[in-house]
N, C-alpha and C. Protein backbone atom coordinates (compact mmCIF):
# COMPACT_ATOMS: atom_id res chain seq x y z
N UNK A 1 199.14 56.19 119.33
CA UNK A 1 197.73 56.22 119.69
C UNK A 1 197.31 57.66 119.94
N UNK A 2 196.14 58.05 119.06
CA UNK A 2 195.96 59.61 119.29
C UNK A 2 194.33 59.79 120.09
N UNK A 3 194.42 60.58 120.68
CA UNK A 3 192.82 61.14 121.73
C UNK A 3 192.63 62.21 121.43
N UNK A 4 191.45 62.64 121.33
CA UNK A 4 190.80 63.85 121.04
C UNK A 4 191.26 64.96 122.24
N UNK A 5 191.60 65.82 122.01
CA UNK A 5 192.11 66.91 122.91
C UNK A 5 191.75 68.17 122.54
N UNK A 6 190.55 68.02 121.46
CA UNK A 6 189.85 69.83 121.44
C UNK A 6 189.22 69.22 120.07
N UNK A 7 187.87 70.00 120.58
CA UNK A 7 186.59 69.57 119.55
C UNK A 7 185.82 70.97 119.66
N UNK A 8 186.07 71.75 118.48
CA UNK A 8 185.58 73.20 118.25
C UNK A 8 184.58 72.94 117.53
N UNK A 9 183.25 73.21 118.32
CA UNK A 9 181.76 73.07 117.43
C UNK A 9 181.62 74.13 116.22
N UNK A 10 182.27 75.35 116.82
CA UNK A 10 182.04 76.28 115.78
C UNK A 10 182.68 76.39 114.94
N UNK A 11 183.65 75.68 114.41
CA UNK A 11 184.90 75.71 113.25
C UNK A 11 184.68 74.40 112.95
N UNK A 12 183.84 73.49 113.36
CA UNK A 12 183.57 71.58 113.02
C UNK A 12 185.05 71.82 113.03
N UNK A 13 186.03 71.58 113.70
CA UNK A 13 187.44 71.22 114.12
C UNK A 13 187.24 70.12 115.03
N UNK A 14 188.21 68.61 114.90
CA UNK A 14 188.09 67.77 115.65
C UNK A 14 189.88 67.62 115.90
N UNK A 15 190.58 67.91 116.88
CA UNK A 15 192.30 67.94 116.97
C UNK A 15 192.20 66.55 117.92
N UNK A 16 193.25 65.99 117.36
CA UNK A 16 194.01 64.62 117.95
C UNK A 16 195.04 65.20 118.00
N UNK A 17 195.89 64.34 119.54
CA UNK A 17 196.83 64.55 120.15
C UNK A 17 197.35 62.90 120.66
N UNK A 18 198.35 63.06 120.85
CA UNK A 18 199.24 61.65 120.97
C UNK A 18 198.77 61.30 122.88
N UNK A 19 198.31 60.33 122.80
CA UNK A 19 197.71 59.49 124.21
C UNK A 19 199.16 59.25 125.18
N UNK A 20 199.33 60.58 126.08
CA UNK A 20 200.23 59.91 127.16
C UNK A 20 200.94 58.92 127.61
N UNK A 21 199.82 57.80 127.75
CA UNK A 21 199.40 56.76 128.81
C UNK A 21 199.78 55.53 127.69
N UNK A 22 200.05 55.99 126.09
CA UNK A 22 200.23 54.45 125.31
C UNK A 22 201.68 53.92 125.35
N UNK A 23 201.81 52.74 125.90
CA UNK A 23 202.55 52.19 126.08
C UNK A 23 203.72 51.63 124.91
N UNK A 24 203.13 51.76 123.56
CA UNK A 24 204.18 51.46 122.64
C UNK A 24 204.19 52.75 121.91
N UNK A 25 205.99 52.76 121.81
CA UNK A 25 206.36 53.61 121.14
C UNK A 25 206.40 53.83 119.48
N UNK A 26 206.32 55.08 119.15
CA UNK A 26 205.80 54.78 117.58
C UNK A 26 207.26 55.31 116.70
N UNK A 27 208.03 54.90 116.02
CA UNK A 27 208.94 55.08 114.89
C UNK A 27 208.96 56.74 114.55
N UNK A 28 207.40 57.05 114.14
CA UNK A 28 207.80 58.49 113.75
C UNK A 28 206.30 59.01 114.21
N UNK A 29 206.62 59.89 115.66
CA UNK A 29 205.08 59.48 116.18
C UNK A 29 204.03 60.72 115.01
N UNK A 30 203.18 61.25 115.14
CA UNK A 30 202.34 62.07 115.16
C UNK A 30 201.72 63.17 116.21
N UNK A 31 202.04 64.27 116.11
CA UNK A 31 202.42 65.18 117.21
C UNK A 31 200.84 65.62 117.21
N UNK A 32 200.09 65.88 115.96
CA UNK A 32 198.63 66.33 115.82
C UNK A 32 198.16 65.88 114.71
N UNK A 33 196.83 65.68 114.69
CA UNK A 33 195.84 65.60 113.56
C UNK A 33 194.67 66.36 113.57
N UNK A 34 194.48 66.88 112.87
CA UNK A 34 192.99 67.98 112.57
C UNK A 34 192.59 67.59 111.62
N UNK A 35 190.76 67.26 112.00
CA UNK A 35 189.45 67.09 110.79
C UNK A 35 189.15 68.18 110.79
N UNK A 36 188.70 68.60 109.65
CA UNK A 36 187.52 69.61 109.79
C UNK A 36 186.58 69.75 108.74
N UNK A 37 185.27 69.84 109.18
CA UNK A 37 184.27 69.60 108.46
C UNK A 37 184.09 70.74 107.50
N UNK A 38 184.30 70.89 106.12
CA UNK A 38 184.22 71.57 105.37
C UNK A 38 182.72 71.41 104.31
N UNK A 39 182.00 72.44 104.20
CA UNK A 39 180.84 71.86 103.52
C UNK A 39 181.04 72.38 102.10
N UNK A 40 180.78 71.24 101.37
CA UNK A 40 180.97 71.76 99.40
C UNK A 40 182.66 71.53 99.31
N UNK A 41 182.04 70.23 98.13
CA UNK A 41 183.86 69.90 97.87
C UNK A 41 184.74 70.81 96.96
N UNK A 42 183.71 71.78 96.19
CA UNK A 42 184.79 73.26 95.58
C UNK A 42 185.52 73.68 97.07
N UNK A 43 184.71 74.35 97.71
CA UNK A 43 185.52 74.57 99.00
C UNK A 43 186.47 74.35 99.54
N UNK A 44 186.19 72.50 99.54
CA UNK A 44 187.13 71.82 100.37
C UNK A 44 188.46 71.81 99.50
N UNK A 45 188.61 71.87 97.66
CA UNK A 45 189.46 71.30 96.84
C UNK A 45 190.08 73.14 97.18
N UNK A 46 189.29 74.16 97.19
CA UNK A 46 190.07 75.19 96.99
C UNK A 46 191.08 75.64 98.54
N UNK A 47 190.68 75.24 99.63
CA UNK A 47 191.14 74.90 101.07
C UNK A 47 192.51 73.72 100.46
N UNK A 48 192.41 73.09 99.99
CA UNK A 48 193.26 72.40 99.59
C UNK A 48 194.58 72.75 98.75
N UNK A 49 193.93 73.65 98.07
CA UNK A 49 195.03 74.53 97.06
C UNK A 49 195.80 75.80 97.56
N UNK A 50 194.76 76.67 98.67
CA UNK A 50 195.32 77.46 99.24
C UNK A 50 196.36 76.85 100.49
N UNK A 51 196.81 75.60 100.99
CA UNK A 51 197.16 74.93 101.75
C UNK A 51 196.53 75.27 102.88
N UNK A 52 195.44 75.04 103.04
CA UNK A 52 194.99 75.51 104.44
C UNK A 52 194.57 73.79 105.23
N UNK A 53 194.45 72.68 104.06
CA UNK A 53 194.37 71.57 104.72
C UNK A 53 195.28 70.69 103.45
N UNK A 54 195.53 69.40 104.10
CA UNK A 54 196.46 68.87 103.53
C UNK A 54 196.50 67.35 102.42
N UNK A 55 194.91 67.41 103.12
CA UNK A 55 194.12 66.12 102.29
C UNK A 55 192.33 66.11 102.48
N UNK A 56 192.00 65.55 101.25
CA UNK A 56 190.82 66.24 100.73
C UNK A 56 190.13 64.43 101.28
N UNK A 57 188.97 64.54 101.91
CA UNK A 57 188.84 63.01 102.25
C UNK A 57 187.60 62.68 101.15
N UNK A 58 187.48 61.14 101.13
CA UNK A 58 186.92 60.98 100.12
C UNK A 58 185.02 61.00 99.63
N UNK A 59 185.08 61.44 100.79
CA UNK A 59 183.29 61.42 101.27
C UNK A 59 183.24 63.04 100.28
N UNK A 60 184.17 63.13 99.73
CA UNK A 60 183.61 64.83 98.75
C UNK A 60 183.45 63.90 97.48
N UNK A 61 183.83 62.89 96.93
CA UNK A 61 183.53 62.38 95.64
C UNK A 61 184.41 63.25 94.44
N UNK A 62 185.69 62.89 95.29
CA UNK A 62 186.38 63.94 93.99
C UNK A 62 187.12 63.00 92.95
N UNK A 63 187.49 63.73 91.69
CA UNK A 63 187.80 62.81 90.72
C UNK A 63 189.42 63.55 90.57
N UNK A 64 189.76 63.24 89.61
CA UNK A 64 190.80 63.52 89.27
C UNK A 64 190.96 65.08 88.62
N UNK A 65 189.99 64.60 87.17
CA UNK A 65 189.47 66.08 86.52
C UNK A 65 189.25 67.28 87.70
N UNK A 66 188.88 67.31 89.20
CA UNK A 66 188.81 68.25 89.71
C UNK A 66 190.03 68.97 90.65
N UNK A 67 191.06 68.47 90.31
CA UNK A 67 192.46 68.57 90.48
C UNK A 67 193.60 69.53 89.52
N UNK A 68 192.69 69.34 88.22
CA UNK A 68 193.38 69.90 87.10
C UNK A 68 194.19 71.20 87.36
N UNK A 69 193.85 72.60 88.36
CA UNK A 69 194.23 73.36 88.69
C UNK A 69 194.95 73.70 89.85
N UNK A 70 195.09 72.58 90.56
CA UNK A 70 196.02 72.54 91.76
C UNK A 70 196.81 71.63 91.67
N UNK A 71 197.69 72.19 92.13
CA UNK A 71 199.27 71.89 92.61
C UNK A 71 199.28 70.87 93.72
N UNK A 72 198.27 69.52 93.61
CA UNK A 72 198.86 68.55 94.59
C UNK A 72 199.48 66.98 94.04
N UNK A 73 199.22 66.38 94.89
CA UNK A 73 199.79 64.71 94.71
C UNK A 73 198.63 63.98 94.52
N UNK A 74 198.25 63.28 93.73
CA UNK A 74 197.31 62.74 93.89
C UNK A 74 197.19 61.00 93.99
N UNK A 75 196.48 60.28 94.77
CA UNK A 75 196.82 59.07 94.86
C UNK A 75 196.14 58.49 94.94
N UNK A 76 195.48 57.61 94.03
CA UNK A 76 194.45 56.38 94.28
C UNK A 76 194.40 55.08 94.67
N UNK A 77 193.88 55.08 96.04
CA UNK A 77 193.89 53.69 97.03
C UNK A 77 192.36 53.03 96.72
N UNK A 78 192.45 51.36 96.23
CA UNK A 78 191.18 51.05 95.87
C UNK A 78 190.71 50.39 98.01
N UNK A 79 189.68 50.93 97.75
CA UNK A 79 189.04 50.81 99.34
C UNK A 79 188.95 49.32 99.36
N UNK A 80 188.95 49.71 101.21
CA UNK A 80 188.42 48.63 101.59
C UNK A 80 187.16 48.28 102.16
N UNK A 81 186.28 49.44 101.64
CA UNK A 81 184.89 49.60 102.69
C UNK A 81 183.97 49.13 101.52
N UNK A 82 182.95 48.38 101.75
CA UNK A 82 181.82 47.95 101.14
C UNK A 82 180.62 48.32 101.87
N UNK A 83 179.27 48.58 101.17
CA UNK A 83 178.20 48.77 101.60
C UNK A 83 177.42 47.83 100.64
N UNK A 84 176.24 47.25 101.71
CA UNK A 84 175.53 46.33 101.30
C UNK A 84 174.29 45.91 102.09
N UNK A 85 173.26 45.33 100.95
CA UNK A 85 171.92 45.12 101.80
C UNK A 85 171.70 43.65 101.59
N UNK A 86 171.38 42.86 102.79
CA UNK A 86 171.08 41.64 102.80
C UNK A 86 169.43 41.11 102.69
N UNK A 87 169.18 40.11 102.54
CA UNK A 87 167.85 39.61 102.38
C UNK A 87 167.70 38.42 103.55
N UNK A 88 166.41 38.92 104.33
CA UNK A 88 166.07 37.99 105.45
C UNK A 88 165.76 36.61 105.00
N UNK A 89 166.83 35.79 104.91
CA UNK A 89 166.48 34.46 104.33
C UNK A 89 165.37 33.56 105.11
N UNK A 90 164.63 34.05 105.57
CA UNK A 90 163.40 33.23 107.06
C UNK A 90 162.00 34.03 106.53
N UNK A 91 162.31 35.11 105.55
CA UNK A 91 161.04 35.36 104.45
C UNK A 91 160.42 34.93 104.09
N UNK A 92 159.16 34.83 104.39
CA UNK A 92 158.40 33.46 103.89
C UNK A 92 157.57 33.99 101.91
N UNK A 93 158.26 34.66 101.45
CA UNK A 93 158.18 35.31 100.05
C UNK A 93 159.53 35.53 99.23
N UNK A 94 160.70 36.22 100.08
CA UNK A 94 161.64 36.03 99.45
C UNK A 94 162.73 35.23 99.87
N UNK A 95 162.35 34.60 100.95
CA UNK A 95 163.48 33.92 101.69
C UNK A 95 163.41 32.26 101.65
N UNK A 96 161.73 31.79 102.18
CA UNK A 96 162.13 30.65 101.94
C UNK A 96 160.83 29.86 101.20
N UNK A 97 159.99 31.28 100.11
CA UNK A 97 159.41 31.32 99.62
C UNK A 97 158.02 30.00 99.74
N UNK A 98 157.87 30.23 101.15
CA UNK A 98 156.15 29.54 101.74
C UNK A 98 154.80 30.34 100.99
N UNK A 99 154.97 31.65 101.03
CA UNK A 99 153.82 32.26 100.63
C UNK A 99 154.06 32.98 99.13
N UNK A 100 155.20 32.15 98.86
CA UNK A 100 154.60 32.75 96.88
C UNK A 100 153.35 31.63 96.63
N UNK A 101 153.08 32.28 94.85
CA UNK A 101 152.33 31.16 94.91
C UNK A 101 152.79 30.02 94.60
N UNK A 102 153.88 29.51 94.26
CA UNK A 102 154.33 28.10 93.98
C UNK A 102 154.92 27.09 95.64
N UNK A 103 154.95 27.87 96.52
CA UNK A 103 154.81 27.78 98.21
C UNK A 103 156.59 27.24 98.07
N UNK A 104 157.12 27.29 97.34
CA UNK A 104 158.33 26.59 97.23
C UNK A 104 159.82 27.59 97.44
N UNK A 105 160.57 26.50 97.83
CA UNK A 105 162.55 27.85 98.18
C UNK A 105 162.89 28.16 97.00
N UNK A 106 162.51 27.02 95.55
CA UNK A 106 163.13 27.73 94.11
C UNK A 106 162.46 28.68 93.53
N UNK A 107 160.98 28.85 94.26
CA UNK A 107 160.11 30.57 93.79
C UNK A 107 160.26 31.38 94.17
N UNK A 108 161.24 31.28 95.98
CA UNK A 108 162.15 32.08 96.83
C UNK A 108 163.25 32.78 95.68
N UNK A 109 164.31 31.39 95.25
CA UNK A 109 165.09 32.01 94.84
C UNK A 109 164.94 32.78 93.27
N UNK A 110 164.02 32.42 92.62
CA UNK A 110 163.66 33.15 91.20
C UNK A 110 163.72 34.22 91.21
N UNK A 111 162.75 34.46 92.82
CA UNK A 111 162.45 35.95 93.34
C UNK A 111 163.64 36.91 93.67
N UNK A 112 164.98 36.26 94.12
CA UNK A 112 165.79 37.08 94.15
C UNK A 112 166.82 37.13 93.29
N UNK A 113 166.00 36.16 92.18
CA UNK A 113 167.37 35.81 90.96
C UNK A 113 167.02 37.34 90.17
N UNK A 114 165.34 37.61 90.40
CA UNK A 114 164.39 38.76 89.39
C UNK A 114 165.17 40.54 90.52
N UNK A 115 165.50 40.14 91.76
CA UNK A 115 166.03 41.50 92.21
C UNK A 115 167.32 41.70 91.84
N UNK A 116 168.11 41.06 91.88
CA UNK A 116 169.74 40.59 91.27
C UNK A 116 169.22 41.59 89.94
N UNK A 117 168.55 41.39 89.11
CA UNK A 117 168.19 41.37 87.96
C UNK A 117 167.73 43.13 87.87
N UNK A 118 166.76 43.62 88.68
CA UNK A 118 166.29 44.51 88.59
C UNK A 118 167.09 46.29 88.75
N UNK A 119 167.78 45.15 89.68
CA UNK A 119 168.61 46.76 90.62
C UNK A 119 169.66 47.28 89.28
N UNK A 120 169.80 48.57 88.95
CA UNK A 120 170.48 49.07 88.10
C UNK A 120 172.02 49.73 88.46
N UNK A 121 172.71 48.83 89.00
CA UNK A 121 174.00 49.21 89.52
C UNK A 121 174.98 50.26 89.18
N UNK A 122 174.98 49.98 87.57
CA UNK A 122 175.56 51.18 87.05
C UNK A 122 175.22 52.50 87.05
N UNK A 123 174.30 52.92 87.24
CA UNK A 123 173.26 53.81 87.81
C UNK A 123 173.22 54.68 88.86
N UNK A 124 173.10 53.18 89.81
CA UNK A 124 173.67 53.79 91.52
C UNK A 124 174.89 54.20 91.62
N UNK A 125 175.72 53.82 90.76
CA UNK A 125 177.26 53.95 90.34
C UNK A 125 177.56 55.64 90.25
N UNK A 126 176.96 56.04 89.08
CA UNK A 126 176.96 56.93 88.92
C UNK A 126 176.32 57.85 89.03
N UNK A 127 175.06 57.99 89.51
CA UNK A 127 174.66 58.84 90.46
C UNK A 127 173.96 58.94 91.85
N UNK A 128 174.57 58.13 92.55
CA UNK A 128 174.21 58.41 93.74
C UNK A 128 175.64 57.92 94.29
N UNK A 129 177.24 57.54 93.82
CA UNK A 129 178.23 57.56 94.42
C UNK A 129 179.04 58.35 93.04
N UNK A 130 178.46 59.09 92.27
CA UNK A 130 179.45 59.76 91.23
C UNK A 130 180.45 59.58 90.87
N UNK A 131 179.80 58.09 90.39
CA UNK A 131 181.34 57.06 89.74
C UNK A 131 182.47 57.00 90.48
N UNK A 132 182.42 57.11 91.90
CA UNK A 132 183.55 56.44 92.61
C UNK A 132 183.53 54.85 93.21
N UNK A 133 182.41 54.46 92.89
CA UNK A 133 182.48 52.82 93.25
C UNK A 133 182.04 52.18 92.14
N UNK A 134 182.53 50.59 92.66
CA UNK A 134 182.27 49.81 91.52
C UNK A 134 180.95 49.02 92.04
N UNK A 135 180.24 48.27 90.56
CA UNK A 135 179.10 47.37 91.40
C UNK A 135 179.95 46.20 91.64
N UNK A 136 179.14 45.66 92.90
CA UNK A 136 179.69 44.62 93.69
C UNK A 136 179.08 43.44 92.99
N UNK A 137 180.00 42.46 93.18
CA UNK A 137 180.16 41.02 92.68
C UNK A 137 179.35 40.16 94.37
N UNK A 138 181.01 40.31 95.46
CA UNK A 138 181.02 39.32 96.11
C UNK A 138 181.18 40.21 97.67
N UNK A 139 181.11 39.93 99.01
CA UNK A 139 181.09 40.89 99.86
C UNK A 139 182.36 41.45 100.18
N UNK A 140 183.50 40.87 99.26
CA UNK A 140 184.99 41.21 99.45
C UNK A 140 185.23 42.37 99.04
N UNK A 141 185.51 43.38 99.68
CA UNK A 141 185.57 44.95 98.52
C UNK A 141 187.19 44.82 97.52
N UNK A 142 187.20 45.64 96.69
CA UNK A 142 187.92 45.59 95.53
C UNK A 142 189.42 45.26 96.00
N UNK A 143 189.73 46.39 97.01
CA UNK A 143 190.73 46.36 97.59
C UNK A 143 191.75 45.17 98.55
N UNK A 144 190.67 43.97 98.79
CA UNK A 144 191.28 42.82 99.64
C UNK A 144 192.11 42.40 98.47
N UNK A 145 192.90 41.54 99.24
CA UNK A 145 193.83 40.49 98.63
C UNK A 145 192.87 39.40 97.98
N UNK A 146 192.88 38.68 96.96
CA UNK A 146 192.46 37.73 96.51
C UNK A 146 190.89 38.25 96.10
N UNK A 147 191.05 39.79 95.95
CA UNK A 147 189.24 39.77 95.51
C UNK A 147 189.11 39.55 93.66
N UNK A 148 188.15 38.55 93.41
CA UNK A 148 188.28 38.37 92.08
C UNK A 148 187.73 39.27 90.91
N UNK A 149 188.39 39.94 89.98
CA UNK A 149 188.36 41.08 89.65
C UNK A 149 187.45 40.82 88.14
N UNK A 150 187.49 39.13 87.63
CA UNK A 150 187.40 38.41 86.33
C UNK A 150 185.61 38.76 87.10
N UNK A 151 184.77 38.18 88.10
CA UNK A 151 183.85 38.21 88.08
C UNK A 151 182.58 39.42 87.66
N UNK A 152 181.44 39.40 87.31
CA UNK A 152 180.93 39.82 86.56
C UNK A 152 179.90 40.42 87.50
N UNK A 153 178.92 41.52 87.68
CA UNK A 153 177.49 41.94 88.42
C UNK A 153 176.54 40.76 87.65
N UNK A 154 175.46 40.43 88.28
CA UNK A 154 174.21 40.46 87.23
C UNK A 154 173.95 42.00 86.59
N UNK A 155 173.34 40.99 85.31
CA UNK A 155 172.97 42.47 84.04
C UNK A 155 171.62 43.17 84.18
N UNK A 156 171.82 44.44 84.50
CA UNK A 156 170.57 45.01 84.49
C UNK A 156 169.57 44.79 83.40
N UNK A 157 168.51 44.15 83.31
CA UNK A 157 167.72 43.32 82.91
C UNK A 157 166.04 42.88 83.58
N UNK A 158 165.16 44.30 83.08
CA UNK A 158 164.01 44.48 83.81
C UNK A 158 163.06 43.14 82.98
N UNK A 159 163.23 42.86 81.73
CA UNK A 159 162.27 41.89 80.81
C UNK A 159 162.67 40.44 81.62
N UNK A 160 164.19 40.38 81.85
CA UNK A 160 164.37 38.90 82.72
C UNK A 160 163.72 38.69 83.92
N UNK A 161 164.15 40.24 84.92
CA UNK A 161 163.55 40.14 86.16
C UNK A 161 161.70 39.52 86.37
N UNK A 162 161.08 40.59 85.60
CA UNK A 162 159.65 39.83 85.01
C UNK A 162 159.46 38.15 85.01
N UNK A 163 160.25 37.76 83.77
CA UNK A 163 160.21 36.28 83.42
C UNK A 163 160.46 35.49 84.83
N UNK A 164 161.40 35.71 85.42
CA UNK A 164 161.80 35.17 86.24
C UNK A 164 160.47 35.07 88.02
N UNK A 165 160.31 36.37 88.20
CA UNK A 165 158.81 36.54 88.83
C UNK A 165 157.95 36.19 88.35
N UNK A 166 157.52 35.84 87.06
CA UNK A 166 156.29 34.71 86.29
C UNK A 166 156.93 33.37 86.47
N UNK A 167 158.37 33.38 86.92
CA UNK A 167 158.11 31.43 86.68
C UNK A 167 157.89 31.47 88.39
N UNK A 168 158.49 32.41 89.27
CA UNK A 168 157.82 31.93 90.71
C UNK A 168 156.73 32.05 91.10
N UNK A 169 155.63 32.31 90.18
CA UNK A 169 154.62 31.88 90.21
C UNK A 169 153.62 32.99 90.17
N UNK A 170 153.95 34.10 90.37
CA UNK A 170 153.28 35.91 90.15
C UNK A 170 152.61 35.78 88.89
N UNK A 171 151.97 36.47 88.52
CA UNK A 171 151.41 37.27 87.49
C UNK A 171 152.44 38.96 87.51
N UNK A 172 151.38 39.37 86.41
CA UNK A 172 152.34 40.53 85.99
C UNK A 172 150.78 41.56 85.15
N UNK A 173 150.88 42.82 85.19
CA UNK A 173 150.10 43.12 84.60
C UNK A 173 150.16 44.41 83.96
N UNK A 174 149.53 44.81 82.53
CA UNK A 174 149.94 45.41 81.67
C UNK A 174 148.87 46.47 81.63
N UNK A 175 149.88 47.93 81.20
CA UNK A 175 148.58 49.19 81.13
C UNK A 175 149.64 49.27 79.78
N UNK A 176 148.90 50.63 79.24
CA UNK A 176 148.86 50.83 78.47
C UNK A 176 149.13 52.70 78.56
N UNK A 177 150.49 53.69 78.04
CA UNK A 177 150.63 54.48 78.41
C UNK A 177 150.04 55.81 77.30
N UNK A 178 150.00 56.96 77.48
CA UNK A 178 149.37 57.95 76.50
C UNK A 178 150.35 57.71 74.86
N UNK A 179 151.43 57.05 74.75
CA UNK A 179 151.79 56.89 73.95
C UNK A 179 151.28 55.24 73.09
N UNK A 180 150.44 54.64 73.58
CA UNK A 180 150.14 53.94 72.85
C UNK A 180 151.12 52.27 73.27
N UNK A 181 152.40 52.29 74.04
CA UNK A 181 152.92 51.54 74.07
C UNK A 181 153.03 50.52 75.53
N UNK A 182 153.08 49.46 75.54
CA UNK A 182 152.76 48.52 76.81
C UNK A 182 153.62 48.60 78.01
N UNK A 183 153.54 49.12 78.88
CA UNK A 183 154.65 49.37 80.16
C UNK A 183 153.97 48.04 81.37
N UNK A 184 154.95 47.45 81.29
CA UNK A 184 154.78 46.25 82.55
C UNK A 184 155.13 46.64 83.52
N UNK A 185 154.24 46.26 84.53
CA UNK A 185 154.14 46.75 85.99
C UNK A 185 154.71 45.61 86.59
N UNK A 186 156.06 45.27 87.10
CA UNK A 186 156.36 44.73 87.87
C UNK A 186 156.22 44.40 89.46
N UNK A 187 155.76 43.32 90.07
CA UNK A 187 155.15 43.32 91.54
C UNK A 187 155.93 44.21 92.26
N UNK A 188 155.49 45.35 93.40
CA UNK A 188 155.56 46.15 94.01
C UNK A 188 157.40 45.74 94.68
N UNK A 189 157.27 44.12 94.62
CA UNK A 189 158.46 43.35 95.79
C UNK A 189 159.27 43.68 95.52
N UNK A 190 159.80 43.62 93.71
CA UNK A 190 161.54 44.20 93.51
C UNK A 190 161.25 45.58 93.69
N UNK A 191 160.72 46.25 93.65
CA UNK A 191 161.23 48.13 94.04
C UNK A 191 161.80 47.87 95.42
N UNK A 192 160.70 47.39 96.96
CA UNK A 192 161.37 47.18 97.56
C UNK A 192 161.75 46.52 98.42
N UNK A 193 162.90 45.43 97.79
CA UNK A 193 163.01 44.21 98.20
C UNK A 193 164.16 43.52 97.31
N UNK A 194 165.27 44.82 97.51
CA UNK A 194 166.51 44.39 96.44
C UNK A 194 167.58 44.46 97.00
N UNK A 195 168.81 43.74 96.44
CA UNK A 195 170.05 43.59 97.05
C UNK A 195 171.06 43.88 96.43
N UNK A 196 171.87 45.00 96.75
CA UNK A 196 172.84 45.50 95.88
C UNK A 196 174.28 45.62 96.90
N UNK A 197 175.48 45.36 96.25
CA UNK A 197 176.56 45.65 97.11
C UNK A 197 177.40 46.02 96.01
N UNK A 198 177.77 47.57 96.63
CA UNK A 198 178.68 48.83 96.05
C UNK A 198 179.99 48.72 96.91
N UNK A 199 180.69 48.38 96.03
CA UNK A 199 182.14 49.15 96.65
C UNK A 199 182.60 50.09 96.49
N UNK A 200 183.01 51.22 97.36
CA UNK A 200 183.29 52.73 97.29
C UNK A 200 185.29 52.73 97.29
N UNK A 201 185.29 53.16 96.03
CA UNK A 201 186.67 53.45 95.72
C UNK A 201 187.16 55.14 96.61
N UNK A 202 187.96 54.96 97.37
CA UNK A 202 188.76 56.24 97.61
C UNK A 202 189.94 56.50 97.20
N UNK A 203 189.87 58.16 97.42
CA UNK A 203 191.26 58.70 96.47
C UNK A 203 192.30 59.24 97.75
C-alpha cells in the first residue's frame, strides 16, 4: 500500500512511498513510485528514451510507430476503462416518447434507434482518441473476460437516422446549398442527444 509522501508543484512530481501502518506484507514490496506530469508526448517519448522515466502512460495516445527510435519494451494491454453517455429514459421525447408527435415509447425508441445511427464512431475513433479505442458495442470494455468481440457498432448512417426520425413522427426539412444539391437538415435532437460508448485501448 503506497501514500503520497512529496507532491512538487513545480516539477508536477507526485512520489509514493510504502504506508507504514499496512498491515499485509507484500512479496516484492515497492520502495517508490514517481508521476510526473510531462506536457507533449514527443517530450514525454524522448524522457523515455533518455531514461529519465520508465513508462510512458497512456493518456499521451502513443502508437507503436512512435517508438520506432527507441530502445524500449513495448506492451499492449487491451483496457479496462470505458467511457460512455447514457439517455434519461423518463424523457418525455427520447425516453418515453409522450411528446413526440406519435405520443408513443416506439417513437421514443426510433428516436434513439436514429442517434445509434447518427453518431460517427469511427471518427470519434480517430480523431478525438487517435485510434486508440474501439467503438463500443456493449458497456463491457474490450478487455473483460467474456466481452463479445463477434458483435458489431450500429453503422454510421445519416439517410437511416432521418427515415427513422420520419417514422417517429418528425418532419424533416430541405434547403438547398450554393452547389445546387439537397442537404437535409436533421432535427436539432440527434446533434444533441446521442449515445456513444468508446473503449480506450492502453499501451
Amino acid at each position: 500500500m503506497l501514500n503520497v509522501s512529496e507532491f512538487n508543484t513545480s516539477k508536477s512530481i507526485v512520489t509514493l512511498r510504502p504506508n507504514p501502518y499496512w498491515s499485509i506484507t507484500e512479496k516484492k514490496p515497492v520502495n517508490k513510485l514517481i508521476f510526473q506530469y510531462i506536457s507533449g508526448k514527443d517530450t514525454a517519448i524522448s524522457a523515455l528514451a533518455n531514461g529519465t522515466i520508465d513508462i510512458v502512460d497512456s493518456s499521451y495516445c502513443t502508437k507503436e510507430t512512435d517508438f520506432e527510435n527507441v530502445e524500449v519494451n513495448i506492451l499492449i494491454a487491451k483496457s479496462m476503462n470505458t467511457e460512455e453517455m447514457a439517455i434519461n429514459m423518463k424523457h418525455p421525447i427520447i425516453g418515453t416518447g409522450e411528446l413526440t408527435p406519435l405520443g408513443t415509447a416506439e417513437a421514443a425508441k426510433k428516436i434513439r434507434q436514429a442517434i445509434s445511427h447518427a453518431v460517427p464512431r469511427e471518427t470519434l475513433v480517430e480523431k478525438i482518441f487517435y485510434g486508440t479505442a474501439i467503438p463500443g458495442v456493449t458497456p463491457m470494455p474490450e478487455g473483460c473476460i467474456g466481452f463479445d468481440s463477434s458483435l458489431e457498432p450500429f453503422t454510421y448512417d445519416i439517410y437511416l437516422a432521418i427515415q427513422l426520425i420520419e417514422e417517429a413522427g418528425f418532419t424533416r426539412n430541405i434547403t438547398t446549398d450554393t452547389t445546387g444539391n439537397a442537404t437535409l437538415i436533421v432535427v436539432t435532437l440527434i446533434s444533441i442527444c446521442y449515445a456513444v460508448i468508446l473503449k480506450r485501448k492502453k499501451k
